[in-house]
C-alpha atoms as a PDB file:
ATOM      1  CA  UNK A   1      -7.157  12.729  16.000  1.00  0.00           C
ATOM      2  CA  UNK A   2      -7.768  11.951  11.975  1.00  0.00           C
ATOM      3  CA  UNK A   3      -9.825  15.079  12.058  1.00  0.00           C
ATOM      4  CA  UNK A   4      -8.192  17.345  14.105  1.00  0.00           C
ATOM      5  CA  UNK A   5      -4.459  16.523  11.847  1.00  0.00           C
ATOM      6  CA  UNK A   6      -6.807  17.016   8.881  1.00  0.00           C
ATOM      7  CA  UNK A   7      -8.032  21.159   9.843  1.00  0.00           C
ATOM      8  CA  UNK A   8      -3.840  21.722  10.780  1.00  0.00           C
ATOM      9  CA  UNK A   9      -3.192  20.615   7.333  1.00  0.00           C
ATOM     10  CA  UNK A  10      -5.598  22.674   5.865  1.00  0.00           C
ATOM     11  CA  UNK A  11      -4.716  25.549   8.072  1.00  0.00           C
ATOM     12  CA  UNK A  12      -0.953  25.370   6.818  1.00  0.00           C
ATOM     13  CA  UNK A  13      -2.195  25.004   3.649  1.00  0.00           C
ATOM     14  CA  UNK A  14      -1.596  28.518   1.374  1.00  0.00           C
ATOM     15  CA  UNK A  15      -5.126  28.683   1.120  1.00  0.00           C
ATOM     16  CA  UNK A  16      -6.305  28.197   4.541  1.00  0.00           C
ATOM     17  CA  UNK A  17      -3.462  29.934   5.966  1.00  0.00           C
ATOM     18  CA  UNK A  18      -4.570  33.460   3.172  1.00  0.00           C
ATOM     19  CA  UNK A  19      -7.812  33.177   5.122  1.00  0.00           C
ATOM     20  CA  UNK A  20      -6.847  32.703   8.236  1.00  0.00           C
ATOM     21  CA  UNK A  21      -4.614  35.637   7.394  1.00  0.00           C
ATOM     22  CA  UNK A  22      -7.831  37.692   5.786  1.00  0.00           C
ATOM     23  CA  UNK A  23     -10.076  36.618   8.874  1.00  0.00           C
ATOM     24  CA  UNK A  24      -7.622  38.357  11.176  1.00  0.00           C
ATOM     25  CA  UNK A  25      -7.070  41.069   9.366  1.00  0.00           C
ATOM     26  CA  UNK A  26     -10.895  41.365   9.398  1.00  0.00           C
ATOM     27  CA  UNK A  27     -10.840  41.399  13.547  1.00  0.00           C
ATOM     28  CA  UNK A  28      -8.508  43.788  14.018  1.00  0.00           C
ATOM     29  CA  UNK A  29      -9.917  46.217  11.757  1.00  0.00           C
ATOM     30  CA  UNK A  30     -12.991  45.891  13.829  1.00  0.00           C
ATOM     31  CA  UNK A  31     -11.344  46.617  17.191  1.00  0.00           C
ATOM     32  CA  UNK A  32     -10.064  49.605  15.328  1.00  0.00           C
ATOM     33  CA  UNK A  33      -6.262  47.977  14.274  1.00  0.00           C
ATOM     34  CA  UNK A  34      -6.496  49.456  10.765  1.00  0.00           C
ATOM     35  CA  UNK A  35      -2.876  49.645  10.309  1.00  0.00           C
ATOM     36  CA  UNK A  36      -2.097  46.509  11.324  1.00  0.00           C
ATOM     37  CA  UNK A  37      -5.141  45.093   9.600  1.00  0.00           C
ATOM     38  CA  UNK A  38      -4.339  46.580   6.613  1.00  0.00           C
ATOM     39  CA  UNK A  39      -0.461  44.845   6.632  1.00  0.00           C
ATOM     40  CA  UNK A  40      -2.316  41.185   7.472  1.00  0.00           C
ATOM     41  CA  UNK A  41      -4.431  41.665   4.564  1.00  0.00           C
ATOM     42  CA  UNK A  42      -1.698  42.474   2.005  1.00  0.00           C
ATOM     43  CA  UNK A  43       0.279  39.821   3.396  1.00  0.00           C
ATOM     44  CA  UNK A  44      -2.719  36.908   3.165  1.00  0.00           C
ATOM     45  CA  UNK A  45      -3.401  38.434  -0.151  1.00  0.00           C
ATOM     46  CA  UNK A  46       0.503  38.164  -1.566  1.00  0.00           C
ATOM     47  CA  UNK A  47       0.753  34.481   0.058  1.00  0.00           C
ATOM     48  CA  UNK A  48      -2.217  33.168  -2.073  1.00  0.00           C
ATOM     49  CA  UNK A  49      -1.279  35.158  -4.977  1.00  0.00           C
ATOM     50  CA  UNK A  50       2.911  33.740  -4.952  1.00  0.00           C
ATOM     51  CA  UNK A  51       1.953  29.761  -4.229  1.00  0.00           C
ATOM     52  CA  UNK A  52      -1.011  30.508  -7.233  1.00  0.00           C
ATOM     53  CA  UNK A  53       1.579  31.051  -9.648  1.00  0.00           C
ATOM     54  CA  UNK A  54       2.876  27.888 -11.885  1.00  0.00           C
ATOM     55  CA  UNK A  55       6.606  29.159 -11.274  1.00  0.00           C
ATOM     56  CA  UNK A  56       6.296  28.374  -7.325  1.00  0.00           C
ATOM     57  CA  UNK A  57       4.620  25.727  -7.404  1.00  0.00           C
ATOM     58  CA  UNK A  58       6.828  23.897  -9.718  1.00  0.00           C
ATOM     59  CA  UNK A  59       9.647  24.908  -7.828  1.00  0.00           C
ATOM     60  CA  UNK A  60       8.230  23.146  -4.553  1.00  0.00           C
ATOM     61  CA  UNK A  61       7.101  20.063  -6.274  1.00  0.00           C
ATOM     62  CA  UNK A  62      10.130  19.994  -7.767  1.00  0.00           C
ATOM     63  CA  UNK A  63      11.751  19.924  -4.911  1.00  0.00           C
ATOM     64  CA  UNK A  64      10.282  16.824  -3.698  1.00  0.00           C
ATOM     65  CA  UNK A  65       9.949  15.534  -7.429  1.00  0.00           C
ATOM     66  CA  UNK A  66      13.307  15.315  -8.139  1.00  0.00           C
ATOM     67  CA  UNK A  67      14.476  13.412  -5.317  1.00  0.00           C
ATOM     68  CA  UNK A  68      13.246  10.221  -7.149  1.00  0.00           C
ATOM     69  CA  UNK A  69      12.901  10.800 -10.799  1.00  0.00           C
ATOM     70  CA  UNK A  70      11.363   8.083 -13.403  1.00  0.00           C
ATOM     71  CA  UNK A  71      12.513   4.901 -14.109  1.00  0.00           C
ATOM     72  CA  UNK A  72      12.343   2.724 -16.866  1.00  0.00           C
ATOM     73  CA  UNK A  73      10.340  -0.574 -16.035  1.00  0.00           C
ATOM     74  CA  UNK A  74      13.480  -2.550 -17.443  1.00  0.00           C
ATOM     75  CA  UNK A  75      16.028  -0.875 -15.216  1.00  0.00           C
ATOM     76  CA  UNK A  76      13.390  -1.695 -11.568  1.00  0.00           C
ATOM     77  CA  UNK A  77      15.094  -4.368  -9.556  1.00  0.00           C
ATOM     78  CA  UNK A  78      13.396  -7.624  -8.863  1.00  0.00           C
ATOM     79  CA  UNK A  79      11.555  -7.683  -5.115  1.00  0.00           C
ATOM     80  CA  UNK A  80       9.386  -9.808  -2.863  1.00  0.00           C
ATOM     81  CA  UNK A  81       6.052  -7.731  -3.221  1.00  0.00           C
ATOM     82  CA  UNK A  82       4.773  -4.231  -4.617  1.00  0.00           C
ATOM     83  CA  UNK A  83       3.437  -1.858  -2.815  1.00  0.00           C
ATOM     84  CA  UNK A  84       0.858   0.580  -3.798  1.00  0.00           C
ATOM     85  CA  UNK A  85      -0.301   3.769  -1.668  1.00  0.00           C
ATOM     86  CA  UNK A  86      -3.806   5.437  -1.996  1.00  0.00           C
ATOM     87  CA  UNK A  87      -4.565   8.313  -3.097  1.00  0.00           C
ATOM     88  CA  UNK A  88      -5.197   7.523  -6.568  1.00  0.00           C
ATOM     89  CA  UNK A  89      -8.915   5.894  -6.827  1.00  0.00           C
ATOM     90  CA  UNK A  90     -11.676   6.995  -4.546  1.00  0.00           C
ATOM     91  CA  UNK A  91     -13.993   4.245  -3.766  1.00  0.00           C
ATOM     92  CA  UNK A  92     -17.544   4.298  -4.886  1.00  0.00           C
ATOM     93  CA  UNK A  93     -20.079   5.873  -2.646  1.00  0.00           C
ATOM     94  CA  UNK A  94     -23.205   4.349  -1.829  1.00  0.00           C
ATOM     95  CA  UNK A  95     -25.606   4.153  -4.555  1.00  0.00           C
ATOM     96  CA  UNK A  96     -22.657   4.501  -7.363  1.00  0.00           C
ATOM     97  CA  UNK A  97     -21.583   2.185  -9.927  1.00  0.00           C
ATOM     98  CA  UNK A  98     -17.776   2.299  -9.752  1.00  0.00           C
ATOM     99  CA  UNK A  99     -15.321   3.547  -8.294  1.00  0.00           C
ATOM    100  CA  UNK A 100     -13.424   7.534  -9.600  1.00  0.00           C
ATOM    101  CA  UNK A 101     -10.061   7.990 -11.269  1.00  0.00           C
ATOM    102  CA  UNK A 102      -7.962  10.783  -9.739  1.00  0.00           C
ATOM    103  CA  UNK A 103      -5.076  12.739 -10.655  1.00  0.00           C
ATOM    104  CA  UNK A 104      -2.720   9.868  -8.886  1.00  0.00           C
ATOM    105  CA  UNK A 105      -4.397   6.536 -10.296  1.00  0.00           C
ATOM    106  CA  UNK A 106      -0.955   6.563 -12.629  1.00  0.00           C
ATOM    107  CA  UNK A 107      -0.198   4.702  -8.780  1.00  0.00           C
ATOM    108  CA  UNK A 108      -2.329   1.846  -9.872  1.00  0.00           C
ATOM    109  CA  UNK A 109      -1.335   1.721 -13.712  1.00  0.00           C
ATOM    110  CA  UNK A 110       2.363   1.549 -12.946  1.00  0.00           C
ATOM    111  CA  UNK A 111       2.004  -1.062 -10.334  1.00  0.00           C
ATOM    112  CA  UNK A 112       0.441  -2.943 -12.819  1.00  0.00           C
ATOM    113  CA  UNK A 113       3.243  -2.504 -15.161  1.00  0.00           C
ATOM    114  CA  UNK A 114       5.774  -3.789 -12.976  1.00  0.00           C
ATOM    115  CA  UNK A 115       3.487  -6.823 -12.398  1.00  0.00           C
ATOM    116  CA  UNK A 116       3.578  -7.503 -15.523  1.00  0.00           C
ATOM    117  CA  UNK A 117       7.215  -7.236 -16.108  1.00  0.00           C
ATOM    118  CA  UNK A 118       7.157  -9.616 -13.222  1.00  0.00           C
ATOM    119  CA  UNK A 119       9.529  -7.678 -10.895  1.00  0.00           C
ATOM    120  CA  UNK A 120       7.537  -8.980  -7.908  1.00  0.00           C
ATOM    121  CA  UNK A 121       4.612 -11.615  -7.975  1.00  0.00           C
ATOM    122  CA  UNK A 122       2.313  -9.873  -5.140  1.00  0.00           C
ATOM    123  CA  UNK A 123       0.853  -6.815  -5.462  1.00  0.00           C
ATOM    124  CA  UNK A 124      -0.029  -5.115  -1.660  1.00  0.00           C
ATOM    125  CA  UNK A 125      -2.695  -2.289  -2.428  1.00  0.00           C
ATOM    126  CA  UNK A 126      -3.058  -0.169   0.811  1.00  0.00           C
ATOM    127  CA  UNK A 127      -5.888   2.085   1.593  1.00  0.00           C
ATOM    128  CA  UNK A 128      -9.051   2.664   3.810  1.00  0.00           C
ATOM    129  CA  UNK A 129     -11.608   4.787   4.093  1.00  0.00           C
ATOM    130  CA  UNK A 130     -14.667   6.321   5.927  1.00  0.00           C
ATOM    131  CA  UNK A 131     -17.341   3.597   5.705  1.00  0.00           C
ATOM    132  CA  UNK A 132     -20.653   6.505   6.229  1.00  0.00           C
ATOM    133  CA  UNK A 133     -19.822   7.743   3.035  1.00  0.00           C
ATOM    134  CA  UNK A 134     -17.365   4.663   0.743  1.00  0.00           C
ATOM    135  CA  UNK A 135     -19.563   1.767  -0.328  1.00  0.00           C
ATOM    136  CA  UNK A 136     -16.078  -0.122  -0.298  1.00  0.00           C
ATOM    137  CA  UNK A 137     -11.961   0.588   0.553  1.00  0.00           C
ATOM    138  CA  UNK A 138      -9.744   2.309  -1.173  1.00  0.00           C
ATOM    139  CA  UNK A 139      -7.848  -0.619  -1.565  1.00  0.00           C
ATOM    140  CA  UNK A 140     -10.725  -2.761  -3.030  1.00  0.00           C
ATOM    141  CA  UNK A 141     -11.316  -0.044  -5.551  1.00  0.00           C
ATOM    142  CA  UNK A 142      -7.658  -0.141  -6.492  1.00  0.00           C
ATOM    143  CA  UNK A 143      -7.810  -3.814  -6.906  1.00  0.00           C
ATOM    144  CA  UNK A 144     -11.332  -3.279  -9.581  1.00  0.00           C
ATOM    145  CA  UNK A 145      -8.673  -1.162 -11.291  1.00  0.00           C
ATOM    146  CA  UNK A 146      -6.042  -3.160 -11.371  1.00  0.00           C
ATOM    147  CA  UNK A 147      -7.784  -6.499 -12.714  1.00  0.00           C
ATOM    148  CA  UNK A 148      -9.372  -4.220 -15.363  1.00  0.00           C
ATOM    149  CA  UNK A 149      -5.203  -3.923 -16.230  1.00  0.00           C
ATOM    150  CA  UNK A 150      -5.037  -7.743 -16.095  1.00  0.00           C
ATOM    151  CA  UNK A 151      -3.648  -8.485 -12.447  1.00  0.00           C
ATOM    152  CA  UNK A 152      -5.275 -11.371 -11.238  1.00  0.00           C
ATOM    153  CA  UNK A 153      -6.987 -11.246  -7.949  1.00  0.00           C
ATOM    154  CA  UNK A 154      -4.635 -14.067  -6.543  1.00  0.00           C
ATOM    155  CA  UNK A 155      -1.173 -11.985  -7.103  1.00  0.00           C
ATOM    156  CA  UNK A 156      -3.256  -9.185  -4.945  1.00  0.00           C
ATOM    157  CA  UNK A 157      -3.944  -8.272  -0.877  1.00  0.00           C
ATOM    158  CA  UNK A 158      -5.665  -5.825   0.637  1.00  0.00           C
ATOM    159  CA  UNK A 159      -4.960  -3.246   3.271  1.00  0.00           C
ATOM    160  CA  UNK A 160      -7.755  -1.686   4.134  1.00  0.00           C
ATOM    161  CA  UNK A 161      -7.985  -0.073   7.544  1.00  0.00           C
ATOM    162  CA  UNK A 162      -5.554   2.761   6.965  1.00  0.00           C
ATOM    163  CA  UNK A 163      -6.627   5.991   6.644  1.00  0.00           C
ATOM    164  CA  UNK A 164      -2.839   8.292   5.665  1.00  0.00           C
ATOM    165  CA  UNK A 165       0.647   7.287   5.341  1.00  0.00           C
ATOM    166  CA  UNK A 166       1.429   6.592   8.561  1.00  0.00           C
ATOM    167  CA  UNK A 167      -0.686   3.922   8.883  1.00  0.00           C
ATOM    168  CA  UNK A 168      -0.292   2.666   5.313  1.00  0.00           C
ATOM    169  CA  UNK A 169       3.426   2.581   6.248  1.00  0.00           C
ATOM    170  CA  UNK A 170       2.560   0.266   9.431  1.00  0.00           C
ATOM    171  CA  UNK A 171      -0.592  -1.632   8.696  1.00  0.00           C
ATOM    172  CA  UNK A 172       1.588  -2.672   5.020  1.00  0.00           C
ATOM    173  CA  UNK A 173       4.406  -4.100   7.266  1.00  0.00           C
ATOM    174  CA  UNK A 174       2.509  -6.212   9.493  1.00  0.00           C
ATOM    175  CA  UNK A 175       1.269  -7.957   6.064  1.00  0.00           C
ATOM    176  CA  UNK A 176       4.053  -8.180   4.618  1.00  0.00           C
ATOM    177  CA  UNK A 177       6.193  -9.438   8.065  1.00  0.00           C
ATOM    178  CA  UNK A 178       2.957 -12.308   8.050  1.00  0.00           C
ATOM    179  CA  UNK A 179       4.351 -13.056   3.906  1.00  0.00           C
ATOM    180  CA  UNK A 180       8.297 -13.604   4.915  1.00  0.00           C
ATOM    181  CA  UNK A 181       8.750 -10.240   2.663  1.00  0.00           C
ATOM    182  CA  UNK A 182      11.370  -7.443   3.455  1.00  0.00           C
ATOM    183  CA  UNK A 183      12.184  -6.207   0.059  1.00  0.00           C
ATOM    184  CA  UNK A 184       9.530  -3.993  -1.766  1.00  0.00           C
ATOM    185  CA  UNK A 185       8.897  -1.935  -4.374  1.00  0.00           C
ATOM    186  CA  UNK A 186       7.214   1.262  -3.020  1.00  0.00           C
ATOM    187  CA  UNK A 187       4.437   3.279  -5.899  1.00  0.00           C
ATOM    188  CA  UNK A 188       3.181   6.637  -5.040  1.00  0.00           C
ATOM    189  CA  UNK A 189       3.118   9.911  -6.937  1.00  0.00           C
ATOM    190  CA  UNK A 190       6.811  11.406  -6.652  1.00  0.00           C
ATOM    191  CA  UNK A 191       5.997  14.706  -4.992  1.00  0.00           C
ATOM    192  CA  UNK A 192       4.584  11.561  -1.877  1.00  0.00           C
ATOM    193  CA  UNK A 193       7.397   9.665  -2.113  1.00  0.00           C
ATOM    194  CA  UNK A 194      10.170  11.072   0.441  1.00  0.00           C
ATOM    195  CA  UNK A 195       7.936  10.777   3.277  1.00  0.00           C
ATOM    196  CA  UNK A 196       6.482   7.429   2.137  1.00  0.00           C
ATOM    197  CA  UNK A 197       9.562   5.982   1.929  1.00  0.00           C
ATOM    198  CA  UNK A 198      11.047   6.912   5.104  1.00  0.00           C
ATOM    199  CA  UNK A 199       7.469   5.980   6.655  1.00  0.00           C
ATOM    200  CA  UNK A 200       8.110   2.504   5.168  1.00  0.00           C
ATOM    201  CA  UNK A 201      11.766   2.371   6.112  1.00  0.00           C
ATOM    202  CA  UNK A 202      11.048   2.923   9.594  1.00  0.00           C
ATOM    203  CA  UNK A 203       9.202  -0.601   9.622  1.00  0.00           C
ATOM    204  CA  UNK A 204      12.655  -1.888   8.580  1.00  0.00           C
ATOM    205  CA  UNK A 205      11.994  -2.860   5.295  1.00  0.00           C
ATOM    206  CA  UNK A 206      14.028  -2.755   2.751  1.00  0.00           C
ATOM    207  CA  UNK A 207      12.576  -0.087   0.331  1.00  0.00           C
ATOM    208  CA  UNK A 208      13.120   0.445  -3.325  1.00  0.00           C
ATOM    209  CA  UNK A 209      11.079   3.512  -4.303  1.00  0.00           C
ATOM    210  CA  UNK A 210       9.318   4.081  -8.062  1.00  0.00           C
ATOM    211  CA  UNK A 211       8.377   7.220  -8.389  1.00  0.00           C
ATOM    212  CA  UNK A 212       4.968   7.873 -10.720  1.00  0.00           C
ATOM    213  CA  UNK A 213       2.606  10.923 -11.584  1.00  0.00           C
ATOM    214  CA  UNK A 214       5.584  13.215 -12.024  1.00  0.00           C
ATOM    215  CA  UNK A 215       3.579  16.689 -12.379  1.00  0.00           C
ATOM    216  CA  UNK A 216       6.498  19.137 -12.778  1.00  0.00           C
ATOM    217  CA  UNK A 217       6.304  19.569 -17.127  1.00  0.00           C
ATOM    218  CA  UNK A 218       8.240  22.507 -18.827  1.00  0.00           C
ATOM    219  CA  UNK A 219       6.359  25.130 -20.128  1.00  0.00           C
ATOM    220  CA  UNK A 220       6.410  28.719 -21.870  1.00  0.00           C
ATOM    221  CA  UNK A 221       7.685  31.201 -19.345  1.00  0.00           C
ATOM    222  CA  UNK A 222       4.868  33.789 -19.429  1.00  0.00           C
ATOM    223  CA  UNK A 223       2.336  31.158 -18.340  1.00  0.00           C
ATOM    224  CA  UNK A 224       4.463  30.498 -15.397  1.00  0.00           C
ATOM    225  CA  UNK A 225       4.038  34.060 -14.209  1.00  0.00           C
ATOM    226  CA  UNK A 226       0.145  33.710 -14.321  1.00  0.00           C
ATOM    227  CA  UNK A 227      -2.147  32.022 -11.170  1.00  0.00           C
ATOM    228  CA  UNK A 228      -3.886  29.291 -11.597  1.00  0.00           C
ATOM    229  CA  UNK A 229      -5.930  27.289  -9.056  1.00  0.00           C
ATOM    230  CA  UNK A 230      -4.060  23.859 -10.035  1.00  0.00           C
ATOM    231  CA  UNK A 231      -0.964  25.667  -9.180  1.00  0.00           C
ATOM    232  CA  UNK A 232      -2.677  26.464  -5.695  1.00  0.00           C
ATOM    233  CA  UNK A 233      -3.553  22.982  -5.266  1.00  0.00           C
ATOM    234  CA  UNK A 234       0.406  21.791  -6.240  1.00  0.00           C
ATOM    235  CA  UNK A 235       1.669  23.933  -3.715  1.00  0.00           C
ATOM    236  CA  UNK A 236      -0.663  22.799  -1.119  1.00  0.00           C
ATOM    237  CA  UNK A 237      -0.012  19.320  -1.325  1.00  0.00           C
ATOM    238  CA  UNK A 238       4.136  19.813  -1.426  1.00  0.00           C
ATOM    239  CA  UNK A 239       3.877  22.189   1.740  1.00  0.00           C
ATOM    240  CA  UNK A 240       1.660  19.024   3.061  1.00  0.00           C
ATOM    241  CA  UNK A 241       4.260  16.263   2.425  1.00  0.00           C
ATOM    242  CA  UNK A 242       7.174  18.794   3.643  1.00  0.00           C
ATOM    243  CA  UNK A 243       5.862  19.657   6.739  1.00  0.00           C
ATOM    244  CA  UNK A 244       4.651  16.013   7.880  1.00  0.00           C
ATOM    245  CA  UNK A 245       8.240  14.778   6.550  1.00  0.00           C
ATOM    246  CA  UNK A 246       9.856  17.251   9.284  1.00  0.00           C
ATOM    247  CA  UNK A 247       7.133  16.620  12.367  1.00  0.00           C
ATOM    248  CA  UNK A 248       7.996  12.973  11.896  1.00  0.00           C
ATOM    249  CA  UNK A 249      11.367  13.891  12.075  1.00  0.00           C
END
């Protein structure tokens, strides 16, 4: 099932749905379709080239982004625990050293912040992953990170048989039921955190969400107008968190 969800994400995906598109186009000109396969091309070719471009991308992460904009540390709400998604550290493979900062690892850094402005004293880091090729979790790799930031391993537990949200979301609240906690503070990357939260909220928890890893930046107009691949990859991962926030609807 975890790999089958995974190729119908990267099917919807602008990318693999341009190829898809390009692929078809590609059959029917061989059965002799050229009109039609002509049309199918343009039309894969325009849907990588608009979701390339800065402009859309921003205004789909935005989207998302702006439901749960920053918050000063001071102005977060006391809770019971802190709960931090993966997604931000991939765990070391076998051989390495240590584990690999990603684009989301902000996750980890502002968790640790709110530690230490002690708006919760346990810090819930959730995250699995695939054993053949992670010499540890997810979640043990956050927690290297986060007592290189001065969390103690004592304030910290692990989650770390879930492989998406989903299970983060249900895996997290058996945990935290086994604690006595309700009331947490949920990190992820903002453009994550509408479906994380509801994910979490359906475990009836009480939920207060801080946003981190805001990507959407201003920027000179003309370079918004030009493709770039980490536009592409932006607009992948909002379709992504739109489309599982509606099938679990």
């Amino acid at each position: 099932m975890f790999v089958v969800s995974k190729v119908a994400i990267a099917l919807m995906s602008p990318l693999g749905a341009s190829l898809f598109g390009g692929l078809l186009a590609l059959l029917l000109a061989l059965v002799g379709r050229k009109r039609h396969a002509f049309w199918f091309g343009i039309l894969a070719l325009l849907w990588l080239w608009f979701w390339s471009l800065p402009a859309a991308s921003n205004w789909v992460r935005g989207y998302l982004e702006d439901q749960h904009p920053p918050i000063a540390i001071q102005e977060v709400p006391q809770a019971e625990a802190i709960v931090v998604l993966g997604g931000g550290v991939s765990p070391a493979g076998h051989g390495d050293l240590y584990p690999n900062l990603e684009s989301g690892s902000d996750r980890v850094w502002h968790a640790a912040r709110l530690y230490h402005a002690s708006k919760a004293p346990l810090v819930l880091l959730t995250g699995g992953s695939d054993p053949s090729h992670s010499a540890a979790s997810e979640a043990e790799a956050m927690g290297q990170f986060m007592q290189d930031l001065g969390v103690p391993g004592q304030a910290m537990v692990l989650e770390n048989r879930s492989r998406n949200t989903t299970q983060n979301a249900e895996y997290s609240a058996e945990i935290l039921a086994e604690q006595g906690i309700s009331r947490i503070l949920l990190v992820t990357s903002a453009y994550h955190m509408p479906r994380a939260k509801g994910l979490f909220e359906a475990q009836d928890l009480e939920v207060i969400p801080v946003a981190t890893d805001h990507e959407v930046l201003s920027r000179p107009l003309w370079r918004n107008l030009l493709p770039e691949t980490s536009a592409l990859d932006g607009s992948s991962r909002a379709i992504k968190e739109i489309v599982g926030r509606l099938v679990g609807r």
